[in-house]
N, C-alpha and C. Protein backbone atom coordinates (compact mmCIF):
# COMPACT_ATOMS: atom_id res chain seq x y z
N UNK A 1 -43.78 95.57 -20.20
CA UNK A 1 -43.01 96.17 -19.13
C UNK A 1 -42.45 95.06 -18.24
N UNK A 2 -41.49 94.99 -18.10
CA UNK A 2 -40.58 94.00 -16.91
C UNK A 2 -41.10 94.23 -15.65
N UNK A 3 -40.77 93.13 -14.92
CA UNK A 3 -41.26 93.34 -13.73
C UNK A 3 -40.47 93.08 -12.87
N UNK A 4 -40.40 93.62 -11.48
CA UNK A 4 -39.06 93.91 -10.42
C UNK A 4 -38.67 92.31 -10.59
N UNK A 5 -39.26 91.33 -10.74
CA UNK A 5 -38.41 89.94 -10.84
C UNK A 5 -37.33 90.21 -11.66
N UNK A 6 -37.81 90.23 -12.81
CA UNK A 6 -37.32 89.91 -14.20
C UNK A 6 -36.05 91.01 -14.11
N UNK A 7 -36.06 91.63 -13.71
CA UNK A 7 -34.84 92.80 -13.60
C UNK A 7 -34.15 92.29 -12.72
N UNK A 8 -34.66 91.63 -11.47
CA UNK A 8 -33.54 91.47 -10.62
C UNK A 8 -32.59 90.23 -11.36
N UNK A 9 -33.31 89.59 -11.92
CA UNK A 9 -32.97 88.38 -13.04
C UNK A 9 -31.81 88.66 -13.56
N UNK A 10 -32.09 89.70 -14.47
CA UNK A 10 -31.44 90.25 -15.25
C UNK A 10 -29.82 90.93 -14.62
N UNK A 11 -30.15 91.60 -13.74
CA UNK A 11 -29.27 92.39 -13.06
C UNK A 11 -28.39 91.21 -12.31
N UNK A 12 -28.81 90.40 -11.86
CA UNK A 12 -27.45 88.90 -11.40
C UNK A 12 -27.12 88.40 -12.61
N UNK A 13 -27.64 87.94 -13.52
CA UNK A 13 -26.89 87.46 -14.83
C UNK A 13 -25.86 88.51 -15.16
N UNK A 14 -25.72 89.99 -15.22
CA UNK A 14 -25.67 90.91 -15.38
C UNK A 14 -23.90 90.37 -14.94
N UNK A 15 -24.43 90.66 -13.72
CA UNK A 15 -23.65 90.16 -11.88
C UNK A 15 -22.30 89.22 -12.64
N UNK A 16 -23.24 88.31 -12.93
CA UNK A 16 -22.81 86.83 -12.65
C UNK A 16 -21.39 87.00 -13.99
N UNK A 17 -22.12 87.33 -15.17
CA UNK A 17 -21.16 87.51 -16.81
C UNK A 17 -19.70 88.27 -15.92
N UNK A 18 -20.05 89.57 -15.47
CA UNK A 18 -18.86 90.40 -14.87
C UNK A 18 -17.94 89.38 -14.03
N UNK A 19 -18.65 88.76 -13.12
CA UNK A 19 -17.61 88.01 -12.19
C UNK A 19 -16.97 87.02 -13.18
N UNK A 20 -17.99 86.72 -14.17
CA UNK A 20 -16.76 85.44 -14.83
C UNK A 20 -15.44 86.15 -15.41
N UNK A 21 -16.30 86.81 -16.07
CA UNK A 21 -15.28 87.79 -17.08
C UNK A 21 -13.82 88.18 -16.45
N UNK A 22 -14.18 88.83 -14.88
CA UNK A 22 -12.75 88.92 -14.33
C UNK A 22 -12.41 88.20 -13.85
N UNK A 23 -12.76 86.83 -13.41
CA UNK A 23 -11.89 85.40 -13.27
C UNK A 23 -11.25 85.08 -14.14
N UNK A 24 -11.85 84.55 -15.31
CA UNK A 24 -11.02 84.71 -16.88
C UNK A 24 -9.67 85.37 -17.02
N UNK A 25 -10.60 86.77 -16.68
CA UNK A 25 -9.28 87.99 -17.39
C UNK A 25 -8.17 87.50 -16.22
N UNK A 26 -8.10 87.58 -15.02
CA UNK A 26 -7.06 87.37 -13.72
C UNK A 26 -6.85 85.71 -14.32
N UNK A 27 -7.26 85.02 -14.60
CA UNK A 27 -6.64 83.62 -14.60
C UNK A 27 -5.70 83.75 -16.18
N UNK A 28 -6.31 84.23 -17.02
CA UNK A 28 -5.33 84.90 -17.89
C UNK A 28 -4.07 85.40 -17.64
N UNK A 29 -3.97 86.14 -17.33
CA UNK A 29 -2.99 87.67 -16.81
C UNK A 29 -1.97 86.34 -15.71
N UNK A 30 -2.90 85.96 -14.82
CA UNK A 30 -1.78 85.33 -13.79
C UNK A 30 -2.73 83.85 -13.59
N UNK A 31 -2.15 83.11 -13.76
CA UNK A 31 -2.45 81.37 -13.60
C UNK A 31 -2.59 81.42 -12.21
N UNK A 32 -1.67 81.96 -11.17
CA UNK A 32 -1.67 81.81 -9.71
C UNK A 32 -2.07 83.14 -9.09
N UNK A 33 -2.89 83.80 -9.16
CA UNK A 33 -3.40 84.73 -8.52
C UNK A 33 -3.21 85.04 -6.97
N UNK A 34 -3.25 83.78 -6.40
CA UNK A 34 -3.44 84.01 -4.95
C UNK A 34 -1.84 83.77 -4.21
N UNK A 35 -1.44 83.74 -5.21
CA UNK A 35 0.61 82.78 -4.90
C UNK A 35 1.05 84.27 -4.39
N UNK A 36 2.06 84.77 -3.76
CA UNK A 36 2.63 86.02 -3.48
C UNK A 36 4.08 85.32 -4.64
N UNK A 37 4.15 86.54 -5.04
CA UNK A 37 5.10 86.91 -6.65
C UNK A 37 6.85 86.48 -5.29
N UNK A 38 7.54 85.04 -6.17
CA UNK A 38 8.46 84.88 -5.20
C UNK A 38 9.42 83.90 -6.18
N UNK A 39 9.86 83.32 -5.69
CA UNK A 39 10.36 82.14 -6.35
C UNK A 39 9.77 80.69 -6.14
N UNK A 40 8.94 80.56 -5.21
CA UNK A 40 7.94 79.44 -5.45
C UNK A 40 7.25 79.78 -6.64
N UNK A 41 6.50 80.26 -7.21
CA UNK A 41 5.84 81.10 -7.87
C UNK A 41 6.72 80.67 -9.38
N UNK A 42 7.62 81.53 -9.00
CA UNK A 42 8.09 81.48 -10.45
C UNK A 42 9.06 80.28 -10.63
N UNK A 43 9.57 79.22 -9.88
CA UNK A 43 9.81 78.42 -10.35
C UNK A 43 8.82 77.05 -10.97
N UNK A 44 7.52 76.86 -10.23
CA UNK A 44 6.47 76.73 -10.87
C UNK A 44 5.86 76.75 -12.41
N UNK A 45 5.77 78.20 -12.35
CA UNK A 45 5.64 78.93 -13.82
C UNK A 45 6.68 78.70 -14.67
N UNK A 46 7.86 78.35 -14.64
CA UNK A 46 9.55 78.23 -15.34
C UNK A 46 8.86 76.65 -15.52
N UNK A 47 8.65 76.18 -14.84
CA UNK A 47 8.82 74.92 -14.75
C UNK A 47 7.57 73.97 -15.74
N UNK A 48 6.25 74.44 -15.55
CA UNK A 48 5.10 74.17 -16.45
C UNK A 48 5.46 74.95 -17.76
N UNK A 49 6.22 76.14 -18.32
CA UNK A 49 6.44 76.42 -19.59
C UNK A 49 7.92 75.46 -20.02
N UNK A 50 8.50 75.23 -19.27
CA UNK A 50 9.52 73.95 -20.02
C UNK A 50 8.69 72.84 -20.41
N UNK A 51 8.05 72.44 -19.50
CA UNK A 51 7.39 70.78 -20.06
C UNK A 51 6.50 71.03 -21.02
N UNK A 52 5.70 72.12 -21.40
CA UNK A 52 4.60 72.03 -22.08
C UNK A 52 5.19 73.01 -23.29
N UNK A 53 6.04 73.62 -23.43
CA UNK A 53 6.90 74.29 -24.94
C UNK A 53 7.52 72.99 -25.67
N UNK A 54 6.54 72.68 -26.66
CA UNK A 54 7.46 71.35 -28.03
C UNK A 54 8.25 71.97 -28.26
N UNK A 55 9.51 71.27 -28.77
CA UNK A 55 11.19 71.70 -29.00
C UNK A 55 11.93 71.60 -27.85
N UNK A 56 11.21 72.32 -26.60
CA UNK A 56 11.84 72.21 -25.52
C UNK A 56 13.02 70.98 -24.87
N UNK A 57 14.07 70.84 -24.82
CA UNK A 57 14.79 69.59 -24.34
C UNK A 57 14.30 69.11 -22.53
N UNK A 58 12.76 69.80 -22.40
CA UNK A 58 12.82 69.13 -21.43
C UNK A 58 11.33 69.07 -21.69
N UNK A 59 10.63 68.86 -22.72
CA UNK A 59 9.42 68.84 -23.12
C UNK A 59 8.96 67.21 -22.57
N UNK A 60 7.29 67.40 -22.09
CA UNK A 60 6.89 66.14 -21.50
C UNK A 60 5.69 66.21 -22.52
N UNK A 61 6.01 64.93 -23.00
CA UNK A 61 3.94 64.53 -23.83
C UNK A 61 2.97 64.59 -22.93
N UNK A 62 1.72 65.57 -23.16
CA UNK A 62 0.65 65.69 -22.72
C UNK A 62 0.25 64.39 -21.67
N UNK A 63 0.36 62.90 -22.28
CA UNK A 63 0.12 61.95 -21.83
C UNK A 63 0.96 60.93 -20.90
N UNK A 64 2.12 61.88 -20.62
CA UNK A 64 3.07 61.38 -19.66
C UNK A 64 2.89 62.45 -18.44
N UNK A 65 2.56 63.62 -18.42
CA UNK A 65 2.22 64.99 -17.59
C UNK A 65 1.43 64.42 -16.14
N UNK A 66 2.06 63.79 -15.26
CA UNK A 66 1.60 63.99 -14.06
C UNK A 66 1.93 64.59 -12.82
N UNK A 67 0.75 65.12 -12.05
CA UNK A 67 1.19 65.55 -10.55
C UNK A 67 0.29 65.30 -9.31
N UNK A 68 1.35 64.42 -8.61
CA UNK A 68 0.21 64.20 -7.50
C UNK A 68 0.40 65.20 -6.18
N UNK A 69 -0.39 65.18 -5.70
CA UNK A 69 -0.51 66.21 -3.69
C UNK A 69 -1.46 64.94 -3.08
N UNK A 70 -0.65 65.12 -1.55
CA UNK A 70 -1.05 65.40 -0.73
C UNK A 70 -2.74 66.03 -0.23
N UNK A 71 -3.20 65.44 0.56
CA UNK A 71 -4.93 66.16 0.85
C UNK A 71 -4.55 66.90 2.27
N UNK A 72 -4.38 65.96 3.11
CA UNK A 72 -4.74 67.09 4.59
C UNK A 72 -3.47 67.75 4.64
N UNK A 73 -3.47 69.10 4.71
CA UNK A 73 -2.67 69.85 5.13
C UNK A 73 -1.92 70.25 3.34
N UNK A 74 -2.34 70.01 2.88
CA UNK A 74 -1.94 70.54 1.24
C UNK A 74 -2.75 71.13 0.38
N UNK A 75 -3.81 70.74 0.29
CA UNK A 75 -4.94 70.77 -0.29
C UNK A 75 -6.07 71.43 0.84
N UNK A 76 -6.14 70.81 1.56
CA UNK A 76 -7.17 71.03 2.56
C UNK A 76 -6.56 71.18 4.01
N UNK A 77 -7.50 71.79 4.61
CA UNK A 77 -6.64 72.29 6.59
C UNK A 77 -6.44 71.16 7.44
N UNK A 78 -6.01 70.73 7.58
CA UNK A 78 -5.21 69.33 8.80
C UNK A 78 -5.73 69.66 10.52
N UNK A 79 -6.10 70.63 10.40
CA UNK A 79 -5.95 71.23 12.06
C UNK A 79 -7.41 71.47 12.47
N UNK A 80 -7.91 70.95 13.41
CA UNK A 80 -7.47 70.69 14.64
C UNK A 80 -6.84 69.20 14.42
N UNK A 81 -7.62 68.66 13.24
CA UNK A 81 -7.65 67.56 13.43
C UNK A 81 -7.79 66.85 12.15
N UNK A 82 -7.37 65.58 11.40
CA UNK A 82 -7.85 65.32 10.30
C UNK A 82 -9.23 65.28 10.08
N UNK A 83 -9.56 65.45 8.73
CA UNK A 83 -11.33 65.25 8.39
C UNK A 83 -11.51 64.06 9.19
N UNK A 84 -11.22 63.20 8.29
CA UNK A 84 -11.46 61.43 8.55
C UNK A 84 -11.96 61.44 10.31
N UNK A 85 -11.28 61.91 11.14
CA UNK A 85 -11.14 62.08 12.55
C UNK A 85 -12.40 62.79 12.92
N UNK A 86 -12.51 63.75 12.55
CA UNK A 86 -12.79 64.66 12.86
C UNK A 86 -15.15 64.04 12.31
N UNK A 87 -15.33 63.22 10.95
CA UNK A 87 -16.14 62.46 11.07
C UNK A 87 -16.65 61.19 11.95
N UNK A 88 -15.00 60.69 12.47
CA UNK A 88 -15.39 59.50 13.15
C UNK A 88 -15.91 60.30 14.44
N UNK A 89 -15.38 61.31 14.86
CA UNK A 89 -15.92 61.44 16.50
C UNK A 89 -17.62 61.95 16.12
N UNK A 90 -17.83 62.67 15.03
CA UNK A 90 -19.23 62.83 14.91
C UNK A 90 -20.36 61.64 14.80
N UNK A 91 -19.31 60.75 14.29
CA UNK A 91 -20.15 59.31 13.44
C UNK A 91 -20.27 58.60 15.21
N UNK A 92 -19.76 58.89 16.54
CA UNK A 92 -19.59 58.13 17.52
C UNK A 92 -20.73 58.73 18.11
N UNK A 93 -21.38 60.07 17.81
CA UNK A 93 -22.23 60.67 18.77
C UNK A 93 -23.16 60.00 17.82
N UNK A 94 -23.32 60.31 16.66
CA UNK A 94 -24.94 59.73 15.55
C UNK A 94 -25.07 57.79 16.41
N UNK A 95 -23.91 57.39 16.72
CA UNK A 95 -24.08 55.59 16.97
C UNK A 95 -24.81 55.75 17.99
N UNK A 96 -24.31 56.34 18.94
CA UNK A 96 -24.28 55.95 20.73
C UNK A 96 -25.24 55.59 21.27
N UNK A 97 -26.74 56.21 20.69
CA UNK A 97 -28.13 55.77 20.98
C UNK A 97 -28.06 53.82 21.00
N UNK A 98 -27.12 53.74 19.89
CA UNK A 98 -27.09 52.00 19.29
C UNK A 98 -26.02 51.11 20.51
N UNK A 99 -25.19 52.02 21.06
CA UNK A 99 -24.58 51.35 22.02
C UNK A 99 -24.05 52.23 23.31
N UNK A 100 -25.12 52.04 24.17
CA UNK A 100 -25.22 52.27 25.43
C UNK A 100 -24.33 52.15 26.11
N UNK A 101 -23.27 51.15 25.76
CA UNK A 101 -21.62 50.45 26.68
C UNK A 101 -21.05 51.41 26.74
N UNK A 102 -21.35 52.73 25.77
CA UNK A 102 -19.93 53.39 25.35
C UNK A 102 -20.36 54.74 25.93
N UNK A 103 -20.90 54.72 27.27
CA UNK A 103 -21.45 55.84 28.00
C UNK A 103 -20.09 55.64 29.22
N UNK A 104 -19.65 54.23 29.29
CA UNK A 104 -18.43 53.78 30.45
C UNK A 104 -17.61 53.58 29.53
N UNK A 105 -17.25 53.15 28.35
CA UNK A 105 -16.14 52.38 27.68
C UNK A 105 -15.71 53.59 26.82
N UNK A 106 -13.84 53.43 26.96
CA UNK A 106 -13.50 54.81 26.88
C UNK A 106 -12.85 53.71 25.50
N UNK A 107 -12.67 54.75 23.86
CA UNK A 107 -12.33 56.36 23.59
C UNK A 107 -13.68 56.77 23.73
N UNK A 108 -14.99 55.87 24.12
CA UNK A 108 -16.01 56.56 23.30
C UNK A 108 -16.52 57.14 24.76
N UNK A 109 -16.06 56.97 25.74
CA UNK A 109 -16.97 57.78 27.22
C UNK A 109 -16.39 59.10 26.62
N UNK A 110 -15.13 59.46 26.89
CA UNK A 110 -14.46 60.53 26.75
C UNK A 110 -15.25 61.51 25.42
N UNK A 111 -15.43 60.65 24.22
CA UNK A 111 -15.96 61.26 22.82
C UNK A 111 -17.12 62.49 22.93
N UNK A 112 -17.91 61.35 23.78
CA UNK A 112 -19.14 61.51 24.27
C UNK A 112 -19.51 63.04 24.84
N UNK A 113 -18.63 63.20 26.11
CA UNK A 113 -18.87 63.85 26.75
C UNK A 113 -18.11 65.40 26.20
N UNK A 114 -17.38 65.18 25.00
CA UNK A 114 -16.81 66.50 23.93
C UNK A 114 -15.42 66.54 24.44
N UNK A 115 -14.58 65.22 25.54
CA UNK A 115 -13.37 65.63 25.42
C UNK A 115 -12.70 64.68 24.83
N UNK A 116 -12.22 65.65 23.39
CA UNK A 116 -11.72 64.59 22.54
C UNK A 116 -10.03 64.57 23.05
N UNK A 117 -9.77 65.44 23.67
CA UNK A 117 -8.23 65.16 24.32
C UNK A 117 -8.04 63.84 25.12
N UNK A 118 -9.14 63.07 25.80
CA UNK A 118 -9.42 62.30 26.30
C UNK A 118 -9.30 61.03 25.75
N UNK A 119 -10.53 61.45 24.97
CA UNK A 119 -10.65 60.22 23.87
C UNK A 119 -9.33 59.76 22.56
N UNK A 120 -8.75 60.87 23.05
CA UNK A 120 -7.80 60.14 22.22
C UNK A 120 -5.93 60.13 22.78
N UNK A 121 -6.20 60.07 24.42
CA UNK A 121 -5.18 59.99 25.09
C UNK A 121 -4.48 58.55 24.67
N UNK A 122 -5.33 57.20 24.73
CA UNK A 122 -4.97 55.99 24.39
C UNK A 122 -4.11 55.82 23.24
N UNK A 123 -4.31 57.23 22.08
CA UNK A 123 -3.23 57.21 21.06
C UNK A 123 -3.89 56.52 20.43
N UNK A 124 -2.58 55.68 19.01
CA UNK A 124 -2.85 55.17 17.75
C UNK A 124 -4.62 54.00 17.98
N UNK A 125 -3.76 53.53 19.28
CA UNK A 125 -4.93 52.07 19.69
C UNK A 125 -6.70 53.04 19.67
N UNK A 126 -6.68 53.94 20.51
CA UNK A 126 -7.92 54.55 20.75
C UNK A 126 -8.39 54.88 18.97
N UNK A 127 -7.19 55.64 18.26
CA UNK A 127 -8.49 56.30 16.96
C UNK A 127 -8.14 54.95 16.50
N UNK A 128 -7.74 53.92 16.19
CA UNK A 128 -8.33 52.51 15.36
C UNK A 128 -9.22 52.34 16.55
N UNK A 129 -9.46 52.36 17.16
CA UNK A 129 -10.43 51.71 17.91
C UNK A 129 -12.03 52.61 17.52
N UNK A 130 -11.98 53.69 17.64
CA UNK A 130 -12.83 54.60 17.07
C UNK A 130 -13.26 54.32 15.60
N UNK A 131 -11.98 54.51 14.69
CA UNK A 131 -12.22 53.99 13.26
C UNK A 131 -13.15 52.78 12.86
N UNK A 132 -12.91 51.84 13.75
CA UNK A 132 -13.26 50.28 13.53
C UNK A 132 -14.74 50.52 13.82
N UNK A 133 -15.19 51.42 14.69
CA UNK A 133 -16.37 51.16 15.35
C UNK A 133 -17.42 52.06 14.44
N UNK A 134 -17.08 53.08 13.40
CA UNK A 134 -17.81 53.91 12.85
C UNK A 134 -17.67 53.79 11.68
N UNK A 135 -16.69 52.85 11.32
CA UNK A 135 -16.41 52.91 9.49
C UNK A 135 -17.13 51.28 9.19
N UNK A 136 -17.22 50.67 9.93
CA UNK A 136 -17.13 49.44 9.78
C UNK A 136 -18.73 48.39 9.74
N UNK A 137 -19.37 47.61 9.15
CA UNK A 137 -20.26 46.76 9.55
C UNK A 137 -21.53 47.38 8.67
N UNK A 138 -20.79 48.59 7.39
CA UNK A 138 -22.05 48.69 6.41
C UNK A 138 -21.45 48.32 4.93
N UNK A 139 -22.38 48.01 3.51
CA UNK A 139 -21.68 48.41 2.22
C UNK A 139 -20.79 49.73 2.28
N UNK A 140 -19.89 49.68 0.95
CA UNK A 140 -19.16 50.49 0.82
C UNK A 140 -20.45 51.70 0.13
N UNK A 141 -21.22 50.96 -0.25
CA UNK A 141 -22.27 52.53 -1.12
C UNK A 141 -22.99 52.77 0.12
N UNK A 142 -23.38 52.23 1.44
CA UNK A 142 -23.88 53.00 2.42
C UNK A 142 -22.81 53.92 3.40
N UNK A 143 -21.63 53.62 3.12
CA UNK A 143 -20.40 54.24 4.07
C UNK A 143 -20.70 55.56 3.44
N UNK A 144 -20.40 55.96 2.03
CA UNK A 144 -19.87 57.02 1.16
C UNK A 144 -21.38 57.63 1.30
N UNK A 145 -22.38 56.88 1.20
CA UNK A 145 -24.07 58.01 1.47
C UNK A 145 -24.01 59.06 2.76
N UNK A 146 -23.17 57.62 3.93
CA UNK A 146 -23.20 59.00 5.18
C UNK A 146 -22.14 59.88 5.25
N UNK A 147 -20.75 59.59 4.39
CA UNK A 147 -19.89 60.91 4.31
C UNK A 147 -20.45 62.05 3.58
N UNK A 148 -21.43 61.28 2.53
CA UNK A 148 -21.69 62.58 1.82
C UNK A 148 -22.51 64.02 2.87
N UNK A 149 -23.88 62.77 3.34
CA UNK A 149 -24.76 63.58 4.20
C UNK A 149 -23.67 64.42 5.09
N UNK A 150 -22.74 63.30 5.79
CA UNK A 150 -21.94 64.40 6.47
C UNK A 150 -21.48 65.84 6.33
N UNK A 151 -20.63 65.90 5.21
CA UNK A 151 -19.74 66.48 4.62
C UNK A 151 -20.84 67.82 3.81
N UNK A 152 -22.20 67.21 3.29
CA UNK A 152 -22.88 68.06 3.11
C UNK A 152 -23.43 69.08 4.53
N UNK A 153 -23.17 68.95 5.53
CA UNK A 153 -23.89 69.69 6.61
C UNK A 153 -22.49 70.25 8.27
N UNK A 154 -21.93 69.57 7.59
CA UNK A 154 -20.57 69.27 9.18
C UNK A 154 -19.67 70.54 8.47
N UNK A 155 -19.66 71.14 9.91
CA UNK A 155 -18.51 72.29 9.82
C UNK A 155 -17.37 72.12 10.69
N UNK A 156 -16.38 73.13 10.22
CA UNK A 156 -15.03 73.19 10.82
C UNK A 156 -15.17 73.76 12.01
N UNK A 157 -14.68 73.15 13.30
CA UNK A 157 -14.51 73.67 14.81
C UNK A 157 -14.17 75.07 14.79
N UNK A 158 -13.56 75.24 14.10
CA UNK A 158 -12.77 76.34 14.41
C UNK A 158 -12.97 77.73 13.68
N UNK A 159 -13.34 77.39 12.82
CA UNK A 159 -13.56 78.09 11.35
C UNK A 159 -15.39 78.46 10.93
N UNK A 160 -16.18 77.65 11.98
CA UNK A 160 -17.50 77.75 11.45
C UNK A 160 -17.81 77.49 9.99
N UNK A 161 -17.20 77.02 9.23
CA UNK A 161 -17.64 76.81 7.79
C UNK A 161 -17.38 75.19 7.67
N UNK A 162 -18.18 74.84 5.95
CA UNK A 162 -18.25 73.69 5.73
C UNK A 162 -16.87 73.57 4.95
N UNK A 163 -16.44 72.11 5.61
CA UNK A 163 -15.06 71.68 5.17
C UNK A 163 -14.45 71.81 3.83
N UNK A 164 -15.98 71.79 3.09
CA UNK A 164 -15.75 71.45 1.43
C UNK A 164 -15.18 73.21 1.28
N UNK A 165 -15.18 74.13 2.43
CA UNK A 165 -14.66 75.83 2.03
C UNK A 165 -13.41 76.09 2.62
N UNK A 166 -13.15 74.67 3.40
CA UNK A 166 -11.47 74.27 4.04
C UNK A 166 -10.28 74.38 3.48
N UNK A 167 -10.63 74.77 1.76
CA UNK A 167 -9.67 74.69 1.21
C UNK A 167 -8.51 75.46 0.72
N UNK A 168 -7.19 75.12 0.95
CA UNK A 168 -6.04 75.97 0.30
C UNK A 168 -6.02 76.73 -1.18
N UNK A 169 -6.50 78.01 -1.40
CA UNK A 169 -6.73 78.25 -2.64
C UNK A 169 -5.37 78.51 -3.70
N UNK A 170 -4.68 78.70 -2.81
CA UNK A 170 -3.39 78.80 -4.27
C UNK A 170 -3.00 77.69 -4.33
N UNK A 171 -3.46 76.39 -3.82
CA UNK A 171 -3.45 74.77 -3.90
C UNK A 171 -4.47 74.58 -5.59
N UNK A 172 -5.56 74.55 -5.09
CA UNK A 172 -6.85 74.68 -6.03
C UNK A 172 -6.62 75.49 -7.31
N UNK A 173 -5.62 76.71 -7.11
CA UNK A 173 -5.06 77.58 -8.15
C UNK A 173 -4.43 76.72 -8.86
N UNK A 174 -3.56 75.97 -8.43
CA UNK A 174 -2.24 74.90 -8.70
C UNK A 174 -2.71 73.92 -9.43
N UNK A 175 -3.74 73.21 -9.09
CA UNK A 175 -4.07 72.41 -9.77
C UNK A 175 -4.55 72.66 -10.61
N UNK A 176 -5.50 73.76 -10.89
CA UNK A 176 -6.37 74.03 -12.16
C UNK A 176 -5.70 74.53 -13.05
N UNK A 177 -4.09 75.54 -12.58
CA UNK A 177 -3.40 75.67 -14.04
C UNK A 177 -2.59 74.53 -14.39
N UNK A 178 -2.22 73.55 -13.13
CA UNK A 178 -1.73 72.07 -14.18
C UNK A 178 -2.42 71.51 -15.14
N UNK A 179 -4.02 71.41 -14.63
CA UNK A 179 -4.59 70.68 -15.37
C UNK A 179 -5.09 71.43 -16.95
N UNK A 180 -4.81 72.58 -17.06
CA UNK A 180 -5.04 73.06 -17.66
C UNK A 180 -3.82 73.20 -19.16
N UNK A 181 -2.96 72.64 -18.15
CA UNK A 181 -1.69 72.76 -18.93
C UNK A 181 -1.20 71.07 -20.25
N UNK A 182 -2.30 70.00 -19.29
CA UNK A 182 -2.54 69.06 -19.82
C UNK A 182 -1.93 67.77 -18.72
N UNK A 183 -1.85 68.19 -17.63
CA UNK A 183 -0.91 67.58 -16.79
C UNK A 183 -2.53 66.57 -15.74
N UNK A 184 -2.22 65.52 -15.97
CA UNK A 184 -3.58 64.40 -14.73
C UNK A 184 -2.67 64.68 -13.62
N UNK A 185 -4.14 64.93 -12.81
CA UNK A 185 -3.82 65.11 -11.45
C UNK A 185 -4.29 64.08 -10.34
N UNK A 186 -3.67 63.88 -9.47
CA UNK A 186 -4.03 62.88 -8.14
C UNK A 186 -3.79 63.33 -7.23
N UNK A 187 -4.67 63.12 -6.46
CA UNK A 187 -4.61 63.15 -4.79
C UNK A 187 -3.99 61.80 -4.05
N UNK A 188 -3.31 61.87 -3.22
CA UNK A 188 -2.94 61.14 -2.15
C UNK A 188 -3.59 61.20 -0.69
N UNK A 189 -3.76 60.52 0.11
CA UNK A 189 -3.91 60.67 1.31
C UNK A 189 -3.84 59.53 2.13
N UNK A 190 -3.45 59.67 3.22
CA UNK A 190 -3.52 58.67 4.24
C UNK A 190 -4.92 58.04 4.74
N UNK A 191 -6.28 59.18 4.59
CA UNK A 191 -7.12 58.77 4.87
C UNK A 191 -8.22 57.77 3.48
N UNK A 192 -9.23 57.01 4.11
CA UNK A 192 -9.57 55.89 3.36
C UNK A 192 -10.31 56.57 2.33
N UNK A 193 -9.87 55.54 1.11
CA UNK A 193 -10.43 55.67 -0.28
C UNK A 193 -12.04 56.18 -0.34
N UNK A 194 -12.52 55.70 0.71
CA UNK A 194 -14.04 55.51 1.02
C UNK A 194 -14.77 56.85 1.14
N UNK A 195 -13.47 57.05 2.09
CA UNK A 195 -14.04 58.70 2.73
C UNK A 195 -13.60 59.54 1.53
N UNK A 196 -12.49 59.81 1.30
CA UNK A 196 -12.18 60.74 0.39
C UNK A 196 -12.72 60.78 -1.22
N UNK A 197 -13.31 60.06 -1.68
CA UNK A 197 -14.07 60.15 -2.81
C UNK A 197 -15.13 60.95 -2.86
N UNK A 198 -15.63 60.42 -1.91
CA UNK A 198 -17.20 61.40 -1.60
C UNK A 198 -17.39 62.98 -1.50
C-alpha cells in the first residue's frame, strides 16, 4: 500500500510531466508565445525561416548564425537602476563597518543613509567613485563569489523579487527559439565582464 508520501510523489511528477508537456506543445504551436501576434512577431518568424530553409537565397550556415542583445533593459529591467549599480550601493553598506571615513565622505555618506539620489548627485565621478571602491582590491574568483552570494539573495526595489526573475520573457522566448534554430547567441553589456558572468 502507498503511503500519503509516495502519492504526493507521484501526483507532482504527475504535475510536473503535464507542465512540460504543455510547454513543449505551446513552444511547438508558437516559438514566441508571450510576443502579441504583430509584425514584430512576424517579421522575426519570416526572418529565422529564410536563414534556416537550405535553397533559400538568403540561407545562412548553421555556423555563421549569429545574434547578439543587449542585457539591461533588453534582456533584463534597467529601472530603477542598473544591476551593476544597484550591487555596488549594497556592496557599500556590506564595506562600511571596514571604513568608518565614509560615514562623512560623500557618495558613500549619502549611500549610507538610503539616499541614493544623493549619492549619486556628483554624477559619472560619484558612481566611478563608488565602482572603484567595491569592485576593486580582490581576485577576480573572489569578486564573482560575492556577485554570486549577492545575486543569490538581493532583490529588486521595486518588484520584491530576485533579479535572476527580472527578466523580459518574450526576450528569453527570443533567444531560445534562435538558439534553437542553430543561431550562437551573445550578450552585450556595458556592465563588467566580472559581474555579468556570474
Amino acid at each position: 500500500m502507498k503511503t500519503t508520501h509516495q502519492k504526493n510523489l507521484i501526483a507532482a511528477a504527475l504535475a510536473a510531466m503535464l507542465a512540460l508537456a504543455t510547454t513543449v506543445a505551446r513552444a511547438t504551436a508558437d516559438p514566441l508565445p508571450s510576443w502579441n501576434d504583430g509584425p514584430a512577431k512576424k517579421s522575426i518568424t519570416e526572418f529565422v525561416a529564410k536563414v534556416t530553409k537550405e535553397g533559400s537565397p538568403d540561407f545562412v550556415p548553421p555556423e555563421e548564425r549569429i545574434a547578439t542583445f543587449d542585457n539591461d533593459g533588453t534582456l533584463w529591467c534597467e529601472q530603477p537602476m542598473y544591476f551593476q549599480l544597484l550591487f555596488a550601493l549594497d556592496r557599500v553598506k556590506a564595506l562600511a563597518p571596514q571604513h568608518p571615513e565614509w560615514k562623512t565622505k560623500e557618495p558613500f555618506a549619502s549611500s549610507l543613509k538610503g539616499d541614493v539620489k544623493g549619492a549619486l548627485a556628483g554624477g559619472e565621478r560619484a558612481m566611478l567613485e563608488i565602482i572603484v571602491a567595491t569592485h576593486a582590491g580582490m581576485t577576480t574568483a573572489d569578486f564573482e563569489q560575492i556577485v554570486k552570494d549577492w545575486i543569490a539573495t538581493a532583490k529588486h526595489p521595486k518588484f520584491k523579487r530576485p533579479y535572476t526573475e527580472c527578466v523580459y520573457q518574450p526576450m528569453i522566448e527570443l533567444l531560445a527559439y534562435l538558439r534553437a534554430n542553430g543561431f550562437k547567441t551573445f550578450i552585450v553589456s556595458g556592465g563588467g565582464i566580472e559581474f555579468m558572468r556570474p
